[in-house]
PDB file of N, CA and C in Angstrom:
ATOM      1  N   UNK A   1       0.854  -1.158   0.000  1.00  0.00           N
ATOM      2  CA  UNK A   1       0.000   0.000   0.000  1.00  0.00           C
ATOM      3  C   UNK A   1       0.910   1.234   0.000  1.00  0.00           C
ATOM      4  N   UNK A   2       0.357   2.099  -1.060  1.00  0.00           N
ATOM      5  CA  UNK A   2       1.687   3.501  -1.383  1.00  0.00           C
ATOM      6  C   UNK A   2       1.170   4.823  -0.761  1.00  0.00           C
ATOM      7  N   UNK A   3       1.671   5.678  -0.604  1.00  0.00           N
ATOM      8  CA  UNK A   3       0.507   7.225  -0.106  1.00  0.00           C
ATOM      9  C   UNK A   3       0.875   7.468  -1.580  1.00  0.00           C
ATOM     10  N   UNK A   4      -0.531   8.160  -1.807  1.00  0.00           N
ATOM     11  CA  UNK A   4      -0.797   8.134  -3.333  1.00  0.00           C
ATOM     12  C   UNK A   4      -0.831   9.426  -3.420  1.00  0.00           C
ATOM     13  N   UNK A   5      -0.606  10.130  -4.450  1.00  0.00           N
ATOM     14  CA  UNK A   5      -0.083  11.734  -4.804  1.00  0.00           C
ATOM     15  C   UNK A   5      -1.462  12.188  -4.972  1.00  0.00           C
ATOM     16  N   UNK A   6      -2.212  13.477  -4.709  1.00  0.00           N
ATOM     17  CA  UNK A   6      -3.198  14.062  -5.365  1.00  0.00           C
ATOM     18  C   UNK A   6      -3.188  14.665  -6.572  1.00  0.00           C
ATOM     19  N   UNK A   7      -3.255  14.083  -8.141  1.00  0.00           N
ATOM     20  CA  UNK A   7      -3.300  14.495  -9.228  1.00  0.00           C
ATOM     21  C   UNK A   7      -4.390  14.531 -10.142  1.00  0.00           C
ATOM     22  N   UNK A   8      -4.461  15.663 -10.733  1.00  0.00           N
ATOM     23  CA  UNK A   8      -5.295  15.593 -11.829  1.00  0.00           C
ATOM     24  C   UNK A   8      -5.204  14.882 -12.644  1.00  0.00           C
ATOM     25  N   UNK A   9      -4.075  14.702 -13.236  1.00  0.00           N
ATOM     26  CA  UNK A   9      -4.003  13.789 -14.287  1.00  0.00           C
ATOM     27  C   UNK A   9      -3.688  12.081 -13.931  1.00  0.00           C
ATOM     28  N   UNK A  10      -3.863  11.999 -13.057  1.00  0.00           N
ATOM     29  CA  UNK A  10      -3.765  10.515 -12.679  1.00  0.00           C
ATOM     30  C   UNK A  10      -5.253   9.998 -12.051  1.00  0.00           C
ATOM     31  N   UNK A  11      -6.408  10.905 -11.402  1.00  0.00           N
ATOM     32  CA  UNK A  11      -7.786  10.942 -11.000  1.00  0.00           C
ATOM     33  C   UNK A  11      -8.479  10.746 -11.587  1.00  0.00           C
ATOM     34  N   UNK A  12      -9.690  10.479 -11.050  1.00  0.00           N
ATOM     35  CA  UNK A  12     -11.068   9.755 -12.474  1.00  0.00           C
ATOM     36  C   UNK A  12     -11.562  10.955 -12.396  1.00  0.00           C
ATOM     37  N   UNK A  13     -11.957  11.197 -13.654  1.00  0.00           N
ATOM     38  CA  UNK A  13     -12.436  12.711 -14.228  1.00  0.00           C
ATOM     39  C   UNK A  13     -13.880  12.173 -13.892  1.00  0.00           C
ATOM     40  N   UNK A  14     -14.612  13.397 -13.078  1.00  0.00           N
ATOM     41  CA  UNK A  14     -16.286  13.127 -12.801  1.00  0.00           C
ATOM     42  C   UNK A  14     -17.041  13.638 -13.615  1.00  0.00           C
ATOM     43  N   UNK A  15     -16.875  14.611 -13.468  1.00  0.00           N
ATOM     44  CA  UNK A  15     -17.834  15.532 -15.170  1.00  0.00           C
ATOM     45  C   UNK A  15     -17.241  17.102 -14.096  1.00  0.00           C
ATOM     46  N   UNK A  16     -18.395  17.885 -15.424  1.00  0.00           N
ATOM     47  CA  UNK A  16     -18.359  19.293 -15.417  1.00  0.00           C
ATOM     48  C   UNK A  16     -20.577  19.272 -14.490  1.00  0.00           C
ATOM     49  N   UNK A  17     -20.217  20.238 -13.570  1.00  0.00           N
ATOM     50  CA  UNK A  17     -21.532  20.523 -12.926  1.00  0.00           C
ATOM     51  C   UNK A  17     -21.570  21.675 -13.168  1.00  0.00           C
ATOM     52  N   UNK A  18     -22.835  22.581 -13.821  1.00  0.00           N
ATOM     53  CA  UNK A  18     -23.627  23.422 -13.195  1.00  0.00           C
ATOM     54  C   UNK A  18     -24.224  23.780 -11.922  1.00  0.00           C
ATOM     55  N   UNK A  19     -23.424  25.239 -11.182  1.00  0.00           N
ATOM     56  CA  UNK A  19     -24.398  25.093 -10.165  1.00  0.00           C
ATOM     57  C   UNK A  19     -26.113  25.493 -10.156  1.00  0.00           C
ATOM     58  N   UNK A  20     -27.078  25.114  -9.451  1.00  0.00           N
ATOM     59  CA  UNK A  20     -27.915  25.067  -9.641  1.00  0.00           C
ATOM     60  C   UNK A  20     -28.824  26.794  -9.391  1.00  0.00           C
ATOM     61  N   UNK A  21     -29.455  27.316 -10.311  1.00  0.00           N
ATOM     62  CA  UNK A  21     -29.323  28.577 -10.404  1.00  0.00           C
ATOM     63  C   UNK A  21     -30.041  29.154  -9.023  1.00  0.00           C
ATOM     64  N   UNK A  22     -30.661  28.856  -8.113  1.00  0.00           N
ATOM     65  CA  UNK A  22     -31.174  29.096  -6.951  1.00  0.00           C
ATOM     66  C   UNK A  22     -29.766  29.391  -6.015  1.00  0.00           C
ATOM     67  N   UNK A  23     -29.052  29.278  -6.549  1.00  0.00           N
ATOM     68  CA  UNK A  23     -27.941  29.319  -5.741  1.00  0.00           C
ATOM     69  C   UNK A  23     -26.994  30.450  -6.118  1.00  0.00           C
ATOM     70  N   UNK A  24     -27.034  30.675  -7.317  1.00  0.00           N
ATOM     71  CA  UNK A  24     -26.301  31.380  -7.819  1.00  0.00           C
ATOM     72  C   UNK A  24     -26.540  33.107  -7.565  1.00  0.00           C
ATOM     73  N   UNK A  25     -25.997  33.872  -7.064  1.00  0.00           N
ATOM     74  CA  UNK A  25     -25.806  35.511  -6.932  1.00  0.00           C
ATOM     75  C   UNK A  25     -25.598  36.197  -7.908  1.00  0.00           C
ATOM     76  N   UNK A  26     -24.159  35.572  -9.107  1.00  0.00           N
ATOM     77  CA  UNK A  26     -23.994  36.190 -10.194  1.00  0.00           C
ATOM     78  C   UNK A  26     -23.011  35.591 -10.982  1.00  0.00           C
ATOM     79  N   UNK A  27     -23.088  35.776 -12.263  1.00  0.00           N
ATOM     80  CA  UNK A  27     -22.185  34.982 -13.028  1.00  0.00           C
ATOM     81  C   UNK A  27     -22.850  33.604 -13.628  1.00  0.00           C
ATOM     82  N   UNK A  28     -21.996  33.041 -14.114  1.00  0.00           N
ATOM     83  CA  UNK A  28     -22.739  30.936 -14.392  1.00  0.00           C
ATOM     84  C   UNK A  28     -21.365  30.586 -13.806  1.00  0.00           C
ATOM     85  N   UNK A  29     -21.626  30.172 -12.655  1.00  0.00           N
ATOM     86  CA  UNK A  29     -20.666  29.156 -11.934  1.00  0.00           C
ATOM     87  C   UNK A  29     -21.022  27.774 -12.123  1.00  0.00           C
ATOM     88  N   UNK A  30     -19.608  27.002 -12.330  1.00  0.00           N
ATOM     89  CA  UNK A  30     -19.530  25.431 -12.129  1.00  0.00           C
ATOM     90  C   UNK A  30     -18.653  25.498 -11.620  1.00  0.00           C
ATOM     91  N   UNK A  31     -18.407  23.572 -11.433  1.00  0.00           N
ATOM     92  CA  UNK A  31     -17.487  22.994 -11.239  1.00  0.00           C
ATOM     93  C   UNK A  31     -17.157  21.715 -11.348  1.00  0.00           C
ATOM     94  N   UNK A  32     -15.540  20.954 -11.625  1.00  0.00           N
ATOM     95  CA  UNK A  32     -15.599  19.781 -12.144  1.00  0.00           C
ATOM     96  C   UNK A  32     -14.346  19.262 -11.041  1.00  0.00           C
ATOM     97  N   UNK A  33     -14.989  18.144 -10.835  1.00  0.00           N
ATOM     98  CA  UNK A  33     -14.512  17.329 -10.241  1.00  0.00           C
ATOM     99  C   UNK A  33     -13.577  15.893 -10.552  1.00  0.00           C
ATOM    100  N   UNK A  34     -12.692  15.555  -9.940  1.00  0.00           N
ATOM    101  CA  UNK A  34     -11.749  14.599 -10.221  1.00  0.00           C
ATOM    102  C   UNK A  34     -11.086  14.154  -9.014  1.00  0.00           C
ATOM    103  N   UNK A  35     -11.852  12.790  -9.035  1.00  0.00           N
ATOM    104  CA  UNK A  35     -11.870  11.666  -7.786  1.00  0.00           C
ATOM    105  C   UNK A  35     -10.523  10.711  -7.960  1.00  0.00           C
ATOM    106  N   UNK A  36      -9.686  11.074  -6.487  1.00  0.00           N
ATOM    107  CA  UNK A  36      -8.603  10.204  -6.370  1.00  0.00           C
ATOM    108  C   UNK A  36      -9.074   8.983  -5.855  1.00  0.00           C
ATOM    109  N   UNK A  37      -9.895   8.970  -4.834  1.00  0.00           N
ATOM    110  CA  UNK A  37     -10.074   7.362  -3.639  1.00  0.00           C
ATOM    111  C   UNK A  37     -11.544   7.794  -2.683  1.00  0.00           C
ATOM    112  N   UNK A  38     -11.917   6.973  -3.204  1.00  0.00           N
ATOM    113  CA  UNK A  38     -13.367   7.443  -1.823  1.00  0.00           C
ATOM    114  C   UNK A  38     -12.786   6.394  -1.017  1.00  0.00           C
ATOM    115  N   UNK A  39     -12.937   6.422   0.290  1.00  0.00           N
ATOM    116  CA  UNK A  39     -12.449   6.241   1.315  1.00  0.00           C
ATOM    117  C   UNK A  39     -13.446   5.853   2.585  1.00  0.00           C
ATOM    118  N   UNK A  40     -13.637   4.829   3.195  1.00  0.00           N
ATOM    119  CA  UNK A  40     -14.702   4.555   4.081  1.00  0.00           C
ATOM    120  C   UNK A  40     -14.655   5.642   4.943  1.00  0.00           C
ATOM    121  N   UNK A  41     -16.076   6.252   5.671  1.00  0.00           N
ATOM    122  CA  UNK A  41     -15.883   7.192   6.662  1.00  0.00           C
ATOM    123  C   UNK A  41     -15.897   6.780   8.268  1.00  0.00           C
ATOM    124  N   UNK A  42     -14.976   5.946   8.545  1.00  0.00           N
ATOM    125  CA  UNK A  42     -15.031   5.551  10.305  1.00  0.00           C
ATOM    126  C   UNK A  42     -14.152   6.278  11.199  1.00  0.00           C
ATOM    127  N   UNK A  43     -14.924   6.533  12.384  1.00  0.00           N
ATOM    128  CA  UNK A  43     -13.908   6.919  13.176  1.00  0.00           C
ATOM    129  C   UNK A  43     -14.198   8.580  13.418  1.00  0.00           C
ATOM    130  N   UNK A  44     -13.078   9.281  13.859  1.00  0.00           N
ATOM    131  CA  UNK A  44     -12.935  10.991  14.196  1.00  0.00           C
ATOM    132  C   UNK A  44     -12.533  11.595  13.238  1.00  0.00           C
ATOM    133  N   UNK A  45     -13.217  12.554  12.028  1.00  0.00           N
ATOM    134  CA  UNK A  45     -12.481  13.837  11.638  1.00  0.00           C
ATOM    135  C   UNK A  45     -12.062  14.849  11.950  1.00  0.00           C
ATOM    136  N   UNK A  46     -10.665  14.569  11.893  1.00  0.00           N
ATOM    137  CA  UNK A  46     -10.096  15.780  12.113  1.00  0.00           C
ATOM    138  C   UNK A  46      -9.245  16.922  11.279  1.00  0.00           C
ATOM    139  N   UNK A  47      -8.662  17.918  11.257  1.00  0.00           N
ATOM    140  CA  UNK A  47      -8.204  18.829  10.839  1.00  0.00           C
ATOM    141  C   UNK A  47      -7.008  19.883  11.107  1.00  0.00           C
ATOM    142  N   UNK A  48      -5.871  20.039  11.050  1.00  0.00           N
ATOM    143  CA  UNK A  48      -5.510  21.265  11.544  1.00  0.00           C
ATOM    144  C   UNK A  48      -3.902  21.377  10.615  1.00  0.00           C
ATOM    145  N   UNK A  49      -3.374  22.025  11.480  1.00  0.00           N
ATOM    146  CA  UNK A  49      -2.089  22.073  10.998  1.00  0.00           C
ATOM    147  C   UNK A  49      -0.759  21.073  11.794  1.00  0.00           C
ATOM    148  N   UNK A  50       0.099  20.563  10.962  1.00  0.00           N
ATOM    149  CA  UNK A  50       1.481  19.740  11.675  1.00  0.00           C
ATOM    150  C   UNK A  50       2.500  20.644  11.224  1.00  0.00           C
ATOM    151  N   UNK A  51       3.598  20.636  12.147  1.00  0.00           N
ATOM    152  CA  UNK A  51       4.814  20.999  11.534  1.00  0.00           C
ATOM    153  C   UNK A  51       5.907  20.464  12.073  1.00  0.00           C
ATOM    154  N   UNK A  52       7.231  19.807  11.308  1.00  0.00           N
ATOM    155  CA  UNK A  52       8.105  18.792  11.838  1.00  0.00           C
ATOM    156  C   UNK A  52       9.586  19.431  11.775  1.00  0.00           C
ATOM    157  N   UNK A  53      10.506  19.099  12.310  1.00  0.00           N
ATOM    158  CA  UNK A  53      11.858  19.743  12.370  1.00  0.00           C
ATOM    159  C   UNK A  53      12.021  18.205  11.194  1.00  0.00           C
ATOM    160  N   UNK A  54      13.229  18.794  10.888  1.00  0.00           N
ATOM    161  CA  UNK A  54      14.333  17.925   9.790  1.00  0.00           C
ATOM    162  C   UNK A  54      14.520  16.768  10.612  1.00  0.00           C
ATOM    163  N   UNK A  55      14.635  15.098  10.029  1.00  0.00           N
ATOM    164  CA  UNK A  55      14.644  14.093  10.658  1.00  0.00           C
ATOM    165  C   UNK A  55      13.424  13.335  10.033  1.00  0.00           C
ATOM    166  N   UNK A  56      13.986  11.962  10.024  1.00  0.00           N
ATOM    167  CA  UNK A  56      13.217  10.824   9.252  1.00  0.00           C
ATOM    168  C   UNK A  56      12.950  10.141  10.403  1.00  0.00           C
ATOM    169  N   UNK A  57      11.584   9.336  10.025  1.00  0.00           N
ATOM    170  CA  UNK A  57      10.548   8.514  10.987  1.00  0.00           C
ATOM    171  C   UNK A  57      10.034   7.376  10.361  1.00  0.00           C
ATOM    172  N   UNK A  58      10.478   6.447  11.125  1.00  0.00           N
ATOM    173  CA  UNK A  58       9.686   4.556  10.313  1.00  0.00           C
ATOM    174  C   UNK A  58       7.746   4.749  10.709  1.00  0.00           C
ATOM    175  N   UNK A  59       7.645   4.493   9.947  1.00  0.00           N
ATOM    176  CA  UNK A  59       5.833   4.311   9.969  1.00  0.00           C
ATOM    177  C   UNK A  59       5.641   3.258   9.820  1.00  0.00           C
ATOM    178  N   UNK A  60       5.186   2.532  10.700  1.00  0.00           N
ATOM    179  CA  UNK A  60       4.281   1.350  10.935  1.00  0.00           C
ATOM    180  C   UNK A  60       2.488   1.380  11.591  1.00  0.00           C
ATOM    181  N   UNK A  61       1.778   0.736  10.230  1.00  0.00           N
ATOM    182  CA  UNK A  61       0.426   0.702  10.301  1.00  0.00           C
ATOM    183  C   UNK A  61      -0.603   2.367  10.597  1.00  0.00           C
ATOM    184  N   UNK A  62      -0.040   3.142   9.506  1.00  0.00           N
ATOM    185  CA  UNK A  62      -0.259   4.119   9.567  1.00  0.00           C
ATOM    186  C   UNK A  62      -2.029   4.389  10.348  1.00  0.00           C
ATOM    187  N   UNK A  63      -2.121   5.136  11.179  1.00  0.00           N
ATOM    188  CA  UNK A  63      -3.511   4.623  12.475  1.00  0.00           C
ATOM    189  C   UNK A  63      -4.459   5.480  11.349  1.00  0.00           C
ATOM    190  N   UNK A  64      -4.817   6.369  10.599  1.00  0.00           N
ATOM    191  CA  UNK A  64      -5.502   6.813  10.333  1.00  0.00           C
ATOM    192  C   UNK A  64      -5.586   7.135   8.440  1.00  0.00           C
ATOM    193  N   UNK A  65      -6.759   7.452   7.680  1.00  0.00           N
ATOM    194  CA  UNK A  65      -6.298   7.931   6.682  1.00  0.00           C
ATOM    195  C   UNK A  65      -6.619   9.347   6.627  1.00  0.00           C
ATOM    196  N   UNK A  66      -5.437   9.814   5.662  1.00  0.00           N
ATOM    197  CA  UNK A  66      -5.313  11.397   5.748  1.00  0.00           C
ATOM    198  C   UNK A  66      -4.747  12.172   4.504  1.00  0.00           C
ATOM    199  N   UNK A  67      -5.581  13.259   4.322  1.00  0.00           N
ATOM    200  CA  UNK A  67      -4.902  13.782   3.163  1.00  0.00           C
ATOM    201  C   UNK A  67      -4.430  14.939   3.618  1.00  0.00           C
ATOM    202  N   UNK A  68      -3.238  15.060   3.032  1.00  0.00           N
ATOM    203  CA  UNK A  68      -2.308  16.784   3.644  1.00  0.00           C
ATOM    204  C   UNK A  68      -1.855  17.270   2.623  1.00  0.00           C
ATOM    205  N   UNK A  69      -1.428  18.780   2.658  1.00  0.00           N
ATOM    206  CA  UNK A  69      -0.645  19.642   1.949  1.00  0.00           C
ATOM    207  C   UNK A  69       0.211  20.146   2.789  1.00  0.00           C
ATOM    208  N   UNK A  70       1.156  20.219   1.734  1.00  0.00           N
ATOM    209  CA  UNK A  70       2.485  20.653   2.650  1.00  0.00           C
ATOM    210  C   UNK A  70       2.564  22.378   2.410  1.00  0.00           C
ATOM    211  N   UNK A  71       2.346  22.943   3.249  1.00  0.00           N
ATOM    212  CA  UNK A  71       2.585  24.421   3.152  1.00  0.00           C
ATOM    213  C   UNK A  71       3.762  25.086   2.956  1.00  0.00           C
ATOM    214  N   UNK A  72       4.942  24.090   3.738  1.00  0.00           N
ATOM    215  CA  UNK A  72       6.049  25.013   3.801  1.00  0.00           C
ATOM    216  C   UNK A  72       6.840  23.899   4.048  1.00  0.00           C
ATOM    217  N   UNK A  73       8.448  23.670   3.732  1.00  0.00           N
ATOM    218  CA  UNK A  73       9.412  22.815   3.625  1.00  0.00           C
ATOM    219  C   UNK A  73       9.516  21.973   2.329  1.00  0.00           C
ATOM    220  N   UNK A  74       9.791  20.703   2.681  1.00  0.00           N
ATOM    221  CA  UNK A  74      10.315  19.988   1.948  1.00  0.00           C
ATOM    222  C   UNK A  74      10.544  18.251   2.591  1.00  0.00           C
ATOM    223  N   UNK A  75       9.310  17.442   1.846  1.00  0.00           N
ATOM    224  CA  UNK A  75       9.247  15.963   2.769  1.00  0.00           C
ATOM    225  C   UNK A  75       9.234  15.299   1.614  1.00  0.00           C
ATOM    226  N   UNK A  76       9.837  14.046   2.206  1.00  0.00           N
ATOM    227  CA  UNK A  76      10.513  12.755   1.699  1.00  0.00           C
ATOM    228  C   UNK A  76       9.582  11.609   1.843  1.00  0.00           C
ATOM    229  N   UNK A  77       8.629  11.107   1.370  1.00  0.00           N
ATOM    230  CA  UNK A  77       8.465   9.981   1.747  1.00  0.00           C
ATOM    231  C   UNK A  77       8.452   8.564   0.635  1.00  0.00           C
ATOM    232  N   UNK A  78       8.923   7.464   1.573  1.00  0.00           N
ATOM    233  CA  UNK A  78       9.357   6.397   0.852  1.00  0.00           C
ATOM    234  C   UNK A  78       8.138   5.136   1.394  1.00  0.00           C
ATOM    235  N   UNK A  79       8.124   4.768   0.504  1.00  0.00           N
ATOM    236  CA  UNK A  79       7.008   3.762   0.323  1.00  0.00           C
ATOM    237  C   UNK A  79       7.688   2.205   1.085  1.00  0.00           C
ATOM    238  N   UNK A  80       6.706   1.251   1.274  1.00  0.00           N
ATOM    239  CA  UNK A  80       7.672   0.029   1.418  1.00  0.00           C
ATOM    240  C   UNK A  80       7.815  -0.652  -0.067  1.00  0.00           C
ATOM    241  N   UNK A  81       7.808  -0.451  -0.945  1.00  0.00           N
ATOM    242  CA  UNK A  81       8.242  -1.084  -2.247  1.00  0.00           C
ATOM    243  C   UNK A  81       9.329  -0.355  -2.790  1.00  0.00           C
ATOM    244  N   UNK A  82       9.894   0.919  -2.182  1.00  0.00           N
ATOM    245  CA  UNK A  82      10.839   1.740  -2.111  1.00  0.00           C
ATOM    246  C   UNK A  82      10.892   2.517  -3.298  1.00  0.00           C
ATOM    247  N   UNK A  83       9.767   2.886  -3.447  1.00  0.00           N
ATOM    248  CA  UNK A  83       9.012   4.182  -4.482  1.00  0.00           C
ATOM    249  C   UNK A  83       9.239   5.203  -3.282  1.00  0.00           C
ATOM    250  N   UNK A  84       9.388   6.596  -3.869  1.00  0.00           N
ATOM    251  CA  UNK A  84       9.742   8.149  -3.139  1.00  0.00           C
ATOM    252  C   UNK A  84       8.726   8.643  -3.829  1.00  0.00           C
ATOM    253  N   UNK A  85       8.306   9.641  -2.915  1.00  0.00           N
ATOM    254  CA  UNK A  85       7.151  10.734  -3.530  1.00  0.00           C
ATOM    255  C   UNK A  85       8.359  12.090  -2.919  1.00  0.00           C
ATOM    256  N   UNK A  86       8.769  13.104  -2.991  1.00  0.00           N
ATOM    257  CA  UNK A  86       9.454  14.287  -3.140  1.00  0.00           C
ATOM    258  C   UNK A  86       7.874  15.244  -2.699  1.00  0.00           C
ATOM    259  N   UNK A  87       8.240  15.458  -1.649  1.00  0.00           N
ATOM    260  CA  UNK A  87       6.722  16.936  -1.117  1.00  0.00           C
ATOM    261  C   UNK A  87       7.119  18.110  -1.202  1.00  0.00           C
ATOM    262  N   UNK A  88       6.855  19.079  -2.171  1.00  0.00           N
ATOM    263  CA  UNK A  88       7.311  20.539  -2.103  1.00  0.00           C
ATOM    264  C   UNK A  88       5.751  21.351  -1.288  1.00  0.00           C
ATOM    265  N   UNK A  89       5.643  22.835  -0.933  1.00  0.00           N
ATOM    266  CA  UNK A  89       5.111  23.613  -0.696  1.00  0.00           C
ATOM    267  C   UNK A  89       3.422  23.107  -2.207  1.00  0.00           C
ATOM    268  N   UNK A  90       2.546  23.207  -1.766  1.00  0.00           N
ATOM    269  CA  UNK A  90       1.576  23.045  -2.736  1.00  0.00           C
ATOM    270  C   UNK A  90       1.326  21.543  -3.127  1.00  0.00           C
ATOM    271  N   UNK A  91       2.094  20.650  -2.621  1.00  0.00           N
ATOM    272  CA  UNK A  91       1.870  18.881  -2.905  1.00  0.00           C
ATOM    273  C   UNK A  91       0.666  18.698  -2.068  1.00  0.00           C
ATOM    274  N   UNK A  92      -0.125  17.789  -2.334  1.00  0.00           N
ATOM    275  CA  UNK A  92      -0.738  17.024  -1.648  1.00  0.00           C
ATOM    276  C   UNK A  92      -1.085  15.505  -1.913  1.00  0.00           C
ATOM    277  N   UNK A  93      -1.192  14.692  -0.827  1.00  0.00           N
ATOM    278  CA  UNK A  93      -1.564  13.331  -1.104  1.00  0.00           C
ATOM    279  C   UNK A  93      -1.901  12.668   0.095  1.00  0.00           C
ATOM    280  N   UNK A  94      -2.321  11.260  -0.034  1.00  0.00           N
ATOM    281  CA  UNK A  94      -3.397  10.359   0.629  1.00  0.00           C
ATOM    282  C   UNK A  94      -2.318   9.625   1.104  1.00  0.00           C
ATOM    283  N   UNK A  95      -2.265   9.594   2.497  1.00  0.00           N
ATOM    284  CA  UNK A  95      -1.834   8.429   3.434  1.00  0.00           C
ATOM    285  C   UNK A  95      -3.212   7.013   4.019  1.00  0.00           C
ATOM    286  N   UNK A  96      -2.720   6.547   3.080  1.00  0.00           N
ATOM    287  CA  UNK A  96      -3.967   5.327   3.277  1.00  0.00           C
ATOM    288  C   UNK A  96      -3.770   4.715   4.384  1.00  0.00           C
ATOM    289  N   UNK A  97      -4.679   4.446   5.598  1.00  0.00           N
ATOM    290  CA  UNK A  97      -4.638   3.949   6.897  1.00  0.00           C
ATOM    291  C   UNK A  97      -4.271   2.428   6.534  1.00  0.00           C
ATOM    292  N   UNK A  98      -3.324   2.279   7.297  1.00  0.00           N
ATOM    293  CA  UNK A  98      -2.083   1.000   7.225  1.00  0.00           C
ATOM    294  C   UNK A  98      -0.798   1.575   7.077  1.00  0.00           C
ATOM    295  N   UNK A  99      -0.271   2.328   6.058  1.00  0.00           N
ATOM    296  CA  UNK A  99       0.652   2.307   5.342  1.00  0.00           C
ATOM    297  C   UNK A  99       1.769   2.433   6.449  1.00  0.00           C
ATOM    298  N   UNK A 100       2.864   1.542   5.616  1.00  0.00           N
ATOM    299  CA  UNK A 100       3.947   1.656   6.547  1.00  0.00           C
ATOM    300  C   UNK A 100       5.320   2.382   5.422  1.00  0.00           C
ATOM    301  N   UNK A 101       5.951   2.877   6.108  1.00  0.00           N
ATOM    302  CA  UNK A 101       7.341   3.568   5.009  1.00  0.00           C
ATOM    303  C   UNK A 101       8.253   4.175   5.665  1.00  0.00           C
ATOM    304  N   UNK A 102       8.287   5.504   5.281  1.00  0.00           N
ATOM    305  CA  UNK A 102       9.730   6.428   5.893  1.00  0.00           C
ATOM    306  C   UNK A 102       8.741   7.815   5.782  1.00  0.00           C
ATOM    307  N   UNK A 103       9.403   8.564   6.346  1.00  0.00           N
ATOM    308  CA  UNK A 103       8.486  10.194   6.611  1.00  0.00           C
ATOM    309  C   UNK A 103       9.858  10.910   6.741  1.00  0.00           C
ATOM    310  N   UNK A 104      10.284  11.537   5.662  1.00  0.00           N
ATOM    311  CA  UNK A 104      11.439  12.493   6.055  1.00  0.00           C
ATOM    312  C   UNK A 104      10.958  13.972   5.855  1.00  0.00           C
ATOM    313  N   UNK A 105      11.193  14.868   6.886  1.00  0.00           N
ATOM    314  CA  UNK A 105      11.271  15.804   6.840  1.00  0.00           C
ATOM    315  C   UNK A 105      12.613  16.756   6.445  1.00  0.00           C
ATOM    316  N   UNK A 106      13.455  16.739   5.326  1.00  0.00           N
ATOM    317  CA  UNK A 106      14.344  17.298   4.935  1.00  0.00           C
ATOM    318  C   UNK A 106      14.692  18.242   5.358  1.00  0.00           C
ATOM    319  N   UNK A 107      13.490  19.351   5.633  1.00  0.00           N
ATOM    320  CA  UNK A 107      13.764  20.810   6.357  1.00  0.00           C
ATOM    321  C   UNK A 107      12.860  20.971   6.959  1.00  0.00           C
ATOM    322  N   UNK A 108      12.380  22.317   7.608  1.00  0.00           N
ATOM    323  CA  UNK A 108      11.649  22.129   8.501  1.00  0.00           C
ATOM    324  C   UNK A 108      10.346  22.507   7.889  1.00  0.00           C
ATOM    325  N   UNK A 109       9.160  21.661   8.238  1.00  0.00           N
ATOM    326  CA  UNK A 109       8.056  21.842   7.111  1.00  0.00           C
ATOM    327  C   UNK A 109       6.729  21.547   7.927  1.00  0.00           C
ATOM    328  N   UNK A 110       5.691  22.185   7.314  1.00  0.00           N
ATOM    329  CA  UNK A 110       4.385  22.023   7.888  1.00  0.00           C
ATOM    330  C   UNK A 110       3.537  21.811   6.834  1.00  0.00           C
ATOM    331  N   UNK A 111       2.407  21.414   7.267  1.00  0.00           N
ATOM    332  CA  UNK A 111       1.238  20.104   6.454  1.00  0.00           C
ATOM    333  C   UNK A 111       0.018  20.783   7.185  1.00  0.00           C
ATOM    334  N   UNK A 112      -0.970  20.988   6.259  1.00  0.00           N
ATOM    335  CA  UNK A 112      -2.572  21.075   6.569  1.00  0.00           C
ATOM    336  C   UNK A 112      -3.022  19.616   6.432  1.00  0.00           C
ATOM    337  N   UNK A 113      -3.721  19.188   7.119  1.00  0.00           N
ATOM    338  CA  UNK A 113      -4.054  17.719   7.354  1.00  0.00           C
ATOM    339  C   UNK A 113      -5.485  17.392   7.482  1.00  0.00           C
ATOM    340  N   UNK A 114      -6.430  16.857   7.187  1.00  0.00           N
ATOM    341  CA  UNK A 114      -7.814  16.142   7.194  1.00  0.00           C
ATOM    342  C   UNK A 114      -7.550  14.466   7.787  1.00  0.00           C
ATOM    343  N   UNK A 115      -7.591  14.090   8.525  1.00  0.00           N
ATOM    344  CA  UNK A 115      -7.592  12.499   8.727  1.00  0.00           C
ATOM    345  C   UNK A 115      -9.409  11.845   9.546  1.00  0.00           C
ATOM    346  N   UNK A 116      -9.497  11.026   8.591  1.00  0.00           N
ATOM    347  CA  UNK A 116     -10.421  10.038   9.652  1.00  0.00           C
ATOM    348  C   UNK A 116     -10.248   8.932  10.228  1.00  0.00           C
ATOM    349  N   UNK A 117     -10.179   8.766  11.171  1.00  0.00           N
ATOM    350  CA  UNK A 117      -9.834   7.292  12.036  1.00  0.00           C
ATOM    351  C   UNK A 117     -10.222   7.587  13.180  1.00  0.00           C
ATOM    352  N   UNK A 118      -9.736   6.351  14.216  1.00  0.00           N
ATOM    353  CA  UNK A 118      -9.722   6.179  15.418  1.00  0.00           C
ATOM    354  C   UNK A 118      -8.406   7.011  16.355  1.00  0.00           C
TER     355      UNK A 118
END
């Protein structure tokens, strides 16, 4: 199991929506959507901000799943099939609850985070 990158071009394209004009103030607003992983909903949502000093961390049975953006730094993480994802400022991606790997924080960096679990 990999933490999987948030991409457009790798996501299932949903369509293009109209919003529905009862809603609308001004303009013709839509929007289109593109689904990485629906994800069972168990457990606590939560939200906020992390931020880590430089230094790598073994992950075993990652407790929750979570999607983050990295705001600021620069993170490393390595998969157990020993695939790297490279996290700049503006990355985001899915830590699938299990996953085990490496978590490097290269510099010192902070993450907006959503997780649901226990």
């Amino acid at each position: 199991m990999n933490v999987i990158p948030i991409d457009q071009e790798k996501s299932e394209y949903i369509g293009r929506t109209d919003v529905p004009e009862k809603f609308v103030l001004e303009g013709k607003p839509s929007y289109e959507t593109w689904l990485t992983r629906e994800l069972p909903a168990e457990g606590k949502l939560r939200t906020g901000l992390w931020t880590g000093e430089p230094g790598t961390l073994t992950m075993r049975k990652y407790p929750t799943d979570e999607v983050c953006t990295v705001i600021y730094g620069k993170i490393e993480i390595t998969n157990e099939d020993d695939s790297v994802l490279v996290l700049n400022p503006g990355d985001s991606v899915l830590v699938p609850k299990g996953w085990s790997g490496t978590w490097r924080n290269v510099e010192k960096s902070c993450k907006c985070f959503v997780s649901v679990g226990n």
